[in-house]
Protein backbone atom coordinates (compact mmCIF):
# COMPACT_ATOMS: atom_id res chain seq x y z
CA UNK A 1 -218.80 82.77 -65.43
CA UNK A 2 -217.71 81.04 -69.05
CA UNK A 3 -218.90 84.39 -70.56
CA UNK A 4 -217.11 86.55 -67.89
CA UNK A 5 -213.71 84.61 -68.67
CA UNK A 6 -214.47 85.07 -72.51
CA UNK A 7 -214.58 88.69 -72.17
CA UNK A 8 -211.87 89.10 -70.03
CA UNK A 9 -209.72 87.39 -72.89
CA UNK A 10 -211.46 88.63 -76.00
CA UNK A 11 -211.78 92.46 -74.93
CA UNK A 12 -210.41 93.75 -71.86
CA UNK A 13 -206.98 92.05 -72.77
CA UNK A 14 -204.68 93.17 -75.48
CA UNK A 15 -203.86 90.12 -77.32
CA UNK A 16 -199.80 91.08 -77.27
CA UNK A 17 -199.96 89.45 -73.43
CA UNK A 18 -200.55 86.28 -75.05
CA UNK A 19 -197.53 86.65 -77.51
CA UNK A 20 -195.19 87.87 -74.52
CA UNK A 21 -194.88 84.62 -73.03
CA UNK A 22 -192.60 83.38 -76.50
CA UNK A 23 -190.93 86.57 -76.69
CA UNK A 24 -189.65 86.43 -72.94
CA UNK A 25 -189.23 82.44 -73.78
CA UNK A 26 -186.50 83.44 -76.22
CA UNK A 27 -184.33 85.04 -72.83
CA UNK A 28 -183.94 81.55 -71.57
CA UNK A 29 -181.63 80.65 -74.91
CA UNK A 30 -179.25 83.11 -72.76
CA UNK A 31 -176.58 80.95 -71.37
CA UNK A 32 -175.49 80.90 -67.84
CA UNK A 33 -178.31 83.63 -67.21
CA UNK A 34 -180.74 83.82 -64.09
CA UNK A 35 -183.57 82.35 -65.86
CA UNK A 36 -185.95 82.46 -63.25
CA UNK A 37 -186.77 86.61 -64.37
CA UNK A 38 -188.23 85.35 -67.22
CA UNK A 39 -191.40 84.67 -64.96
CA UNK A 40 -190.81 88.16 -63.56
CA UNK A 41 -191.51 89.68 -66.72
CA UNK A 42 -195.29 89.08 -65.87
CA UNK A 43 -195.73 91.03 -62.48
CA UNK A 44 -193.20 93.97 -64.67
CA UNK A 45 -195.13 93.96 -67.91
CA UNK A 46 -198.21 92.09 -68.25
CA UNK A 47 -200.27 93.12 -64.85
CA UNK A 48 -199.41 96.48 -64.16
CA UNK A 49 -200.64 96.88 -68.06
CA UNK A 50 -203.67 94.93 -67.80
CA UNK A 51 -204.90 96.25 -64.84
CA UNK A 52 -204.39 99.76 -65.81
CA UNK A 53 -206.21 98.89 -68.82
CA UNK A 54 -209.41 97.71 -66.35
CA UNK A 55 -209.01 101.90 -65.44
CA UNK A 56 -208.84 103.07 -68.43
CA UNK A 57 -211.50 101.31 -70.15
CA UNK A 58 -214.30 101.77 -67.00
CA UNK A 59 -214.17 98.08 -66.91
CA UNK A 60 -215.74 97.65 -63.25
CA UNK A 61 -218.40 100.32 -63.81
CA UNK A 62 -219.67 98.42 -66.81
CA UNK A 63 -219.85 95.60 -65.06
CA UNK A 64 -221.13 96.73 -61.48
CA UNK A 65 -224.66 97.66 -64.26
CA UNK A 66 -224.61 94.09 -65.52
CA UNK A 67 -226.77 91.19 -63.83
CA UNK A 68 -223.40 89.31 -62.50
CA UNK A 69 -222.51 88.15 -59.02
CA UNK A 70 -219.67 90.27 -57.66
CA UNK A 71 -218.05 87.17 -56.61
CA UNK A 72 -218.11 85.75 -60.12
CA UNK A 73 -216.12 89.73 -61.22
CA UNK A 74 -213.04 88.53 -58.73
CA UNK A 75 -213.25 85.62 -59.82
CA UNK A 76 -213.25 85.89 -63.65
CA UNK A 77 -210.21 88.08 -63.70
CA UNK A 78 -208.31 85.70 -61.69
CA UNK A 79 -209.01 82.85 -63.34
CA UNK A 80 -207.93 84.68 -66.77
CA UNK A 81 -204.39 85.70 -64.80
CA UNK A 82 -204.07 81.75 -64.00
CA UNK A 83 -204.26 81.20 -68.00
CA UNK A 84 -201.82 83.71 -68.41
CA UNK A 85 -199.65 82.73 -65.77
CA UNK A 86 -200.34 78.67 -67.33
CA UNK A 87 -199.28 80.18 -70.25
CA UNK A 88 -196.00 81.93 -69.31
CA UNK A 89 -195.11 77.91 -68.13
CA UNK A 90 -196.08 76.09 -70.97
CA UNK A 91 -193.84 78.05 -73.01
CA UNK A 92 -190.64 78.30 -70.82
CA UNK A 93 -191.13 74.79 -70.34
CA UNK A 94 -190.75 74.20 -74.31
CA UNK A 95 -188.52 76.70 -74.42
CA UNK A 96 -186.27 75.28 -71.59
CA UNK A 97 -186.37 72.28 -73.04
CA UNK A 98 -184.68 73.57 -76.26
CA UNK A 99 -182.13 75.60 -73.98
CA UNK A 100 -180.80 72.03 -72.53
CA UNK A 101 -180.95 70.44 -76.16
CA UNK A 102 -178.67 72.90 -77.47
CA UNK A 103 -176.57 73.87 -74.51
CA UNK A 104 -176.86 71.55 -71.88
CA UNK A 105 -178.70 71.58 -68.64
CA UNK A 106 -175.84 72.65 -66.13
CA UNK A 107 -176.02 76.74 -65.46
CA UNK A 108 -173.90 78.72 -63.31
CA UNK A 109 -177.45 79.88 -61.45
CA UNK A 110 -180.67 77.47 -61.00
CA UNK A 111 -180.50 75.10 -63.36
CA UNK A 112 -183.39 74.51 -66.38
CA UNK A 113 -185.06 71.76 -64.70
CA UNK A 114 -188.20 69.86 -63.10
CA UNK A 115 -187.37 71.22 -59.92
CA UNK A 116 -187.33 74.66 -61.35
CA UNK A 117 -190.64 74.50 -63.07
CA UNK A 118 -192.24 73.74 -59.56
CA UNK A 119 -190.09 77.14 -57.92
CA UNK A 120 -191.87 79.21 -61.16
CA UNK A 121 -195.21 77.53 -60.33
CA UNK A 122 -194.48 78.23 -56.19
CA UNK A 123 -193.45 81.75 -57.53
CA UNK A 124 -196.45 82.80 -59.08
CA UNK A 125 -198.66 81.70 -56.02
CA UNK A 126 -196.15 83.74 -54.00
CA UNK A 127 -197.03 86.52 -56.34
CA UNK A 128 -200.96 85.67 -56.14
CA UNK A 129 -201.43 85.66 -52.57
CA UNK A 130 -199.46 89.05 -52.40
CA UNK A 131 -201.27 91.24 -55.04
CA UNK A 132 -204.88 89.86 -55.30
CA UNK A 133 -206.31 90.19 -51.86
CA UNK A 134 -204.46 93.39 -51.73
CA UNK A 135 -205.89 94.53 -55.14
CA UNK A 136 -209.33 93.48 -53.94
CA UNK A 137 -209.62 95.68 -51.48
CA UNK A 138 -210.84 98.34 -53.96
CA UNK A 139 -210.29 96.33 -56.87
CA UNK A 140 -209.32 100.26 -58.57
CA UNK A 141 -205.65 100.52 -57.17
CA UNK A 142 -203.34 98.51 -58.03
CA UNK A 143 -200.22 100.31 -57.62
CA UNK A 144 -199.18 99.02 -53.77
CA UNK A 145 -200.30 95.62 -53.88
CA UNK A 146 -198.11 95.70 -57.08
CA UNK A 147 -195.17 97.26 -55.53
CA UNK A 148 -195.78 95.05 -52.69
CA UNK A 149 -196.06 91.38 -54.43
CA UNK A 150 -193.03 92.31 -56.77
CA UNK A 151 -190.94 92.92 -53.42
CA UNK A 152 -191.68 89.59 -52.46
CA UNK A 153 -191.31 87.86 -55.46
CA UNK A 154 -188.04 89.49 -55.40
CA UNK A 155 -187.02 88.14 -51.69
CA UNK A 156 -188.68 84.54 -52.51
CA UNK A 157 -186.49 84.50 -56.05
CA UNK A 158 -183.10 85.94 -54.55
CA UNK A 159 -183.03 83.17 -51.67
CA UNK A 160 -183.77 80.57 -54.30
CA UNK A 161 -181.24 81.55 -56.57
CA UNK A 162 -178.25 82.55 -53.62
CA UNK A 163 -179.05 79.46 -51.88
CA UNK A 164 -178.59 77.39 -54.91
CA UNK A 165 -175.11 79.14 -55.49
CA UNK A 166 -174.19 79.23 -52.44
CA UNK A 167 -175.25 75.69 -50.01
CA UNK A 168 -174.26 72.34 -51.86
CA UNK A 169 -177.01 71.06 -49.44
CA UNK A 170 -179.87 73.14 -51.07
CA UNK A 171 -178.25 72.89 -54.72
CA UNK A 172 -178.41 68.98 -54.17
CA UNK A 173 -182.21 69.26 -53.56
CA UNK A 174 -183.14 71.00 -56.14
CA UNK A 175 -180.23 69.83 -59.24
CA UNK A 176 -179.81 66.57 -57.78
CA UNK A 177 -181.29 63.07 -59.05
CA UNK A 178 -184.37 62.94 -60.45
CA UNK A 179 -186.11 61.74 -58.15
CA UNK A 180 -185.28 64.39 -56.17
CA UNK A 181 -186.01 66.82 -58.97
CA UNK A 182 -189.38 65.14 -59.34
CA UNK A 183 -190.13 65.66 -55.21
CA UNK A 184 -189.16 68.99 -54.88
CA UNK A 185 -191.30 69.69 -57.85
CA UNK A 186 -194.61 68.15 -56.52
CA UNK A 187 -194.17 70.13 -53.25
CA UNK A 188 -193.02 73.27 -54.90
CA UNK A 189 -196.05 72.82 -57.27
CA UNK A 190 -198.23 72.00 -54.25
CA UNK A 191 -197.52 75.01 -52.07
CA UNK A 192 -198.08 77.39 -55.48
CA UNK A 193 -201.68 75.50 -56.20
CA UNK A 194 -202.63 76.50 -52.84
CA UNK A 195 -201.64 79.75 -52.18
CA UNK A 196 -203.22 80.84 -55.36
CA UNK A 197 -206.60 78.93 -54.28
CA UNK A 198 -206.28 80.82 -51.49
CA UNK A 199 -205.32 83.94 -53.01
CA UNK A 200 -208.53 83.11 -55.10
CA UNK A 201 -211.25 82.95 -52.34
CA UNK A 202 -209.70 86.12 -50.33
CA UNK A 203 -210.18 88.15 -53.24
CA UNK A 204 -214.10 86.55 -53.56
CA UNK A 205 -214.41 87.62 -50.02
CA UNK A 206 -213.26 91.30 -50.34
CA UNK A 207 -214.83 91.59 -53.81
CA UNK A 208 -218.41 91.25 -52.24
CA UNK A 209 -217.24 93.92 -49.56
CA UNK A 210 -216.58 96.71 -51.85
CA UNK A 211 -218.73 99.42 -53.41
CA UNK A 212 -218.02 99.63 -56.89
């Protein structure tokens, strides 16, 4: 598995996915913008990319020859999206962290704050349990479960950001005290853990259906 993961990151990945996270990271010095796209920028860019790449290269044919469980192939490639995913995080959370030094941390939209860090990590599981099961169905065609998960993503991040605009109630939960900042984070963070775990052992299920 540690030498699936390694080649997933050292070959079949260009290395510019890693830098994207700090060039997208520079959007949220925008003020007063929706800063939750920044963490769209992955499902636009970064996947469609990398799993054309997996086409392109005859990725899955090379390894369908090697001695590897198909299991551990799903698996591999997910676990190197959670890096990347990690990754896109880490950054924005340095990044928004900078943003409220220098500007403040009140924004017409969702603010730059805990509670918004657990809505990105809730985000990305939305995003997981919509495109990798899909995707894992042939694990070659990626275009619907794309189209699909970014549809979703889009519903999940428009009621975040128009209820935060819009209900005092909702923007109270999530830019309220800290305490309730901290909350809403854990469950936010919670629900994302677990619907990318279970995003994660769909796509081992399907993966060991499929004829490569």
């Amino acid at each position: 598995m540690k030498n699936l993961i390694y080649k997933e990151l050292g070959l079949s990945i260009n290395k510019f996915f890693y830098l994207l996270p700090i060039i997208l990271g520079g959007l949220l010095f925008i003020p007063n913008w929706i800063f939750i796209l920044v963490f769209f920028y992955f499902f636009w860019l970064s996947v469609p990319n990398i799993f054309g790449s997996y086409l392109q290269q005859g990725d899955y044919k090379l390894l369908s020859v090697l001695p590897i469980k198909r299991k551990d192939i799903a698996t591999s490639k997910i676990y190197t999206m959670f890096m990347i995913e990690g990754l896109h995080l880490g950054i924005a959370v340095i990044f928004g962290f900078i943003h409220n030094w220098i500007y403040g941390s009140w924004n017409f939209f969702f603010d730059i704050n805990l509670a918004f860090f657990g809505i990105g990590i809730l985000l990305f599981g939305v995003f997981n349990i919509s495109f990798f099961p899909g995707y894992f169905k042939t694990a070659h065609f990626y275009g619907k479960p794309l189209i699909f998960a970014s549809i979703t993503t889009l519903i999940y991040g428009f009621i975040i950001e128009f209820s935060v605009t819009k209900y005092q109630f909702v923007k109270d939960i999530f830019e309220g005290t800290i305490e309730m900042q901290a909350i809403t984070f854990s469950i936010t963070a919670l629900l994302g853990v677990l619907l990318s775990y279970l995003a994660l052992r769909i796509s081992q299920k399907r993966m060991m259906e499929i004829d490569l």
